[in-house]
Protein backbone atom coordinates (compact mmCIF):
# COMPACT_ATOMS: atom_id res chain seq x y z
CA UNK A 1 53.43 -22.45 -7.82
CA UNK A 2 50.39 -20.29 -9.12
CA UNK A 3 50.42 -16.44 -8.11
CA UNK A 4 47.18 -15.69 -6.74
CA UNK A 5 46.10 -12.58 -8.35
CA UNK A 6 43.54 -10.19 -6.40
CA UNK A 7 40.27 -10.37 -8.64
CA UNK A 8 38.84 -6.36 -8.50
CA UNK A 9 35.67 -6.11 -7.69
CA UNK A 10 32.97 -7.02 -10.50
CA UNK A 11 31.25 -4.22 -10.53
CA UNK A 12 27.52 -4.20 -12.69
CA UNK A 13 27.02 -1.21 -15.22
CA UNK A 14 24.29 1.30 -14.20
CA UNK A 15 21.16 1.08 -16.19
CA UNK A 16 19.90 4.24 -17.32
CA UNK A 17 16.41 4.71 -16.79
CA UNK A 18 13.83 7.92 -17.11
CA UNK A 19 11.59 9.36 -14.80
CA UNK A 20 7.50 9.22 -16.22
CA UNK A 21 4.30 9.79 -14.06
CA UNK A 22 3.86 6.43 -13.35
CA UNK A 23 7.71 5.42 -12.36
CA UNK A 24 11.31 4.63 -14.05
CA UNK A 25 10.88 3.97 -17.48
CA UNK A 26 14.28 1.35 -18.51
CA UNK A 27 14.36 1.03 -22.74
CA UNK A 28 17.76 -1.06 -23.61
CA UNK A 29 16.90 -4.47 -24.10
CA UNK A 30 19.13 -6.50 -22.67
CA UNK A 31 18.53 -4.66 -19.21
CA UNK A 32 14.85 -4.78 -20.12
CA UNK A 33 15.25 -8.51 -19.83
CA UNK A 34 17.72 -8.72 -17.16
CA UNK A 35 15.76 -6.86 -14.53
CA UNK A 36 12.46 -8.51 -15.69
CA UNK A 37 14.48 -11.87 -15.23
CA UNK A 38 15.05 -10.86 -11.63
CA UNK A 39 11.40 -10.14 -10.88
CA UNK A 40 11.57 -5.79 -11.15
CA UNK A 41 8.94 -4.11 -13.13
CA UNK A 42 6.59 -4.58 -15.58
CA UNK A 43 6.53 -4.92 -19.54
CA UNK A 44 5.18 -2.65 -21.59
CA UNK A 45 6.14 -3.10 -25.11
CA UNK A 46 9.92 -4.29 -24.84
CA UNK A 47 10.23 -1.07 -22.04
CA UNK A 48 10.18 -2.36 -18.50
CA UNK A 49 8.23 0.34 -15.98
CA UNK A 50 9.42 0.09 -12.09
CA UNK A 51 7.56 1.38 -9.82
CA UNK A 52 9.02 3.65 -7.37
CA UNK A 53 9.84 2.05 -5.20
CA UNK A 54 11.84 -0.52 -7.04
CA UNK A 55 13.61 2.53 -8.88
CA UNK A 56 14.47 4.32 -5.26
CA UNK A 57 16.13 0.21 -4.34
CA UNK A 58 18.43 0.13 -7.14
CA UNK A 59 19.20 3.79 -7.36
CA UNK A 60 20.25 3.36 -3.65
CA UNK A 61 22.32 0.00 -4.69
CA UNK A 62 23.80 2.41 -7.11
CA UNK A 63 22.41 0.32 -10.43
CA UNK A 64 20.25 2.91 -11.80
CA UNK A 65 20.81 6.36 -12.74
CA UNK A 66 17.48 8.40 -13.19
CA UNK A 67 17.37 11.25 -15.42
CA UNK A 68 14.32 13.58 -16.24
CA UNK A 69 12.71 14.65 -19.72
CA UNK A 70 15.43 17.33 -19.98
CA UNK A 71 18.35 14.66 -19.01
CA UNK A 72 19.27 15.91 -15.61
CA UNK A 73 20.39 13.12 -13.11
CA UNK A 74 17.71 12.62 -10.17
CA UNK A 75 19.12 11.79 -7.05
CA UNK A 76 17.85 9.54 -4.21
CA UNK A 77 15.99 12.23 -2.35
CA UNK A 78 14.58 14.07 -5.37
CA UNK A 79 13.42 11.00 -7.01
CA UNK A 80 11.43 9.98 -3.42
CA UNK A 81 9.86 13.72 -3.01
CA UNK A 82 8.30 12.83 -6.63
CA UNK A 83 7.04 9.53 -5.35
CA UNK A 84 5.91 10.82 -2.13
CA UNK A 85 3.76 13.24 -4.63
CA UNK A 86 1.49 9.79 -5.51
CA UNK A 87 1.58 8.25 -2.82
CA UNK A 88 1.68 9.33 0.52
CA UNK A 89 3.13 5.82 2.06
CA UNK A 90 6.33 5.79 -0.51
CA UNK A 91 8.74 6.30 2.13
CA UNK A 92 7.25 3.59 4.27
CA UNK A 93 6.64 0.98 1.41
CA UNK A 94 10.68 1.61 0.17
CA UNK A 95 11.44 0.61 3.64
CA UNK A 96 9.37 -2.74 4.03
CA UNK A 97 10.85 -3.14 -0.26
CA UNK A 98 14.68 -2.85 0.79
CA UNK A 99 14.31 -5.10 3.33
CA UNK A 100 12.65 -7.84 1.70
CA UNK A 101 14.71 -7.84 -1.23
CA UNK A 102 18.10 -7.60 1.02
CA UNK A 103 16.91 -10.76 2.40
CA UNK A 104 16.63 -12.28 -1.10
CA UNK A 105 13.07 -12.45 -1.72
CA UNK A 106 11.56 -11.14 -5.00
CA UNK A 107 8.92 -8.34 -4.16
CA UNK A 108 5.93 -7.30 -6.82
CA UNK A 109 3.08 -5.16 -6.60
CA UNK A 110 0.41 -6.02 -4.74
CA UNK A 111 -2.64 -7.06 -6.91
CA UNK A 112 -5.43 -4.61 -4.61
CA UNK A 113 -7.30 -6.22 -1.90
CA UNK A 114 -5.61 -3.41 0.46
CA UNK A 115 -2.19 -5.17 -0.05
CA UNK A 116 0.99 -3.65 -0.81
CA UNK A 117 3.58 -6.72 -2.20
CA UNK A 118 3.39 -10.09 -3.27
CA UNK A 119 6.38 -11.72 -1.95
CA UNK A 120 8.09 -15.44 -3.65
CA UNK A 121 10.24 -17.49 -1.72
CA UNK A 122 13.80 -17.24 -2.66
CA UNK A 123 14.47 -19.28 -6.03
CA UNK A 124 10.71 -20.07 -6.67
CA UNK A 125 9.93 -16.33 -8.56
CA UNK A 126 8.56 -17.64 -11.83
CA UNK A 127 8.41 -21.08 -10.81
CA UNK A 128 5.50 -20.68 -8.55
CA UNK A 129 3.05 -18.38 -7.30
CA UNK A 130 4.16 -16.27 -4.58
CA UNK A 131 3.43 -17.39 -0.98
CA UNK A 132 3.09 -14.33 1.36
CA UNK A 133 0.86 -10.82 0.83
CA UNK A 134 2.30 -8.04 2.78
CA UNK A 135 0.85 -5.47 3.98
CA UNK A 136 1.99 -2.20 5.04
CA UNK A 137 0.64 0.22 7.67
CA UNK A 138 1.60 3.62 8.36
CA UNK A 139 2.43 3.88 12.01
CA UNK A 140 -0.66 6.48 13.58
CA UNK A 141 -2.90 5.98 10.24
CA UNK A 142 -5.69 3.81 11.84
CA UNK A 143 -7.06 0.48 10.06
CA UNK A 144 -10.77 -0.70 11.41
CA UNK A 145 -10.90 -4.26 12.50
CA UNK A 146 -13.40 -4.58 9.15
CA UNK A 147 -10.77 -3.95 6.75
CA UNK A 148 -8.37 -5.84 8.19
CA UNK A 149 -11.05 -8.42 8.84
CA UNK A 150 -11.72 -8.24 4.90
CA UNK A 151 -8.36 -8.59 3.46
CA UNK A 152 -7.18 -11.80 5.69
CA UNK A 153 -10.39 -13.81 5.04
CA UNK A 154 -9.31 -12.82 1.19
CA UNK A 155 -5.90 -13.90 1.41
CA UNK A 156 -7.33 -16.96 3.13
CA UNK A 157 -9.42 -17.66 0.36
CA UNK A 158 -6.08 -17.51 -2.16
CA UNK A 159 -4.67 -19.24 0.04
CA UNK A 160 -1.64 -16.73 1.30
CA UNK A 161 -0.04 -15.81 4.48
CA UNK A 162 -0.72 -12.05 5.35
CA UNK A 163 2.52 -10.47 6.82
């Protein structure tokens, strides 16, 4: 008779990343490759940049640690009041981010047009192009009918589903 022995946890190392104008800057390689792998970020000469929102996800999971120029950590809130500095929808694309990728979808950057995300269905990221465009809109920041008007018949012509 085998003993069954309680497994602990597996628990992933943080990746260190640091804070630059434009996001989360991550440097070490083999993270470099493991979070491109998963669909975060963007290369930039063996570096991988994530947007904030994408840092403000895994910091929350608790798979990032920020720090600044000086090497101080930056915590959840902190690192959103920065973000929130660029862009005044941060909080609200974070939210529509989280909940996408907690359903197991890989989210990326819109590519303009007025949309936010791209968004793959689960298993197909790098296999094939992604299927839905979302766009998010601030609740009491009105849209006219002529820009909404604008981006579906453009999303209709790449032939994507606006969410």
């Amino acid at each position: 008779m085998s003993k069954n022995k309680e497994q602990p946890p597996r628990t992933e190392a943080k990746t260190e990343g640091y804070l630059t104008e434009k996001g989360v800057k991550i440097t070490a390689k083999q993270k470099v490759d493991e979070l491109q792998t998963r669909g975060y970020g963007v290369n930039e000469d063996g570096e991988l940049l994530l947007n904030f929102y994408e840092a403000l996800y895994l910091l929350d999971k608790g798979l990032l640690e920020v720090k600044s120029e000086e090497d101080a950590k930056i915590d959840f809130q902190r690192l959103l009041q920065i973000s929130e500095k660029t862009d005044e929808n941060a909080w609200g694309k974070y939210l529509v981010y989280r909940d996408l990728r907690s359903r197991g979808y890989v989210v990326r950057e819109g590519f303009g047009l007025g949309v936010d995300f791209r968004v793959y269905e689960r298993g197909e990221y790098g296999k094939d192009t992604a299927k839905y465009l979302i766009l998010s809109l601030q609740e009491g920041k009105p849209i006219t009918l002529e820009e909404l008007t604008q981006i579906m018949r453009q999303c209709q012509s790449l032939k994507k589903e606006l969410i």
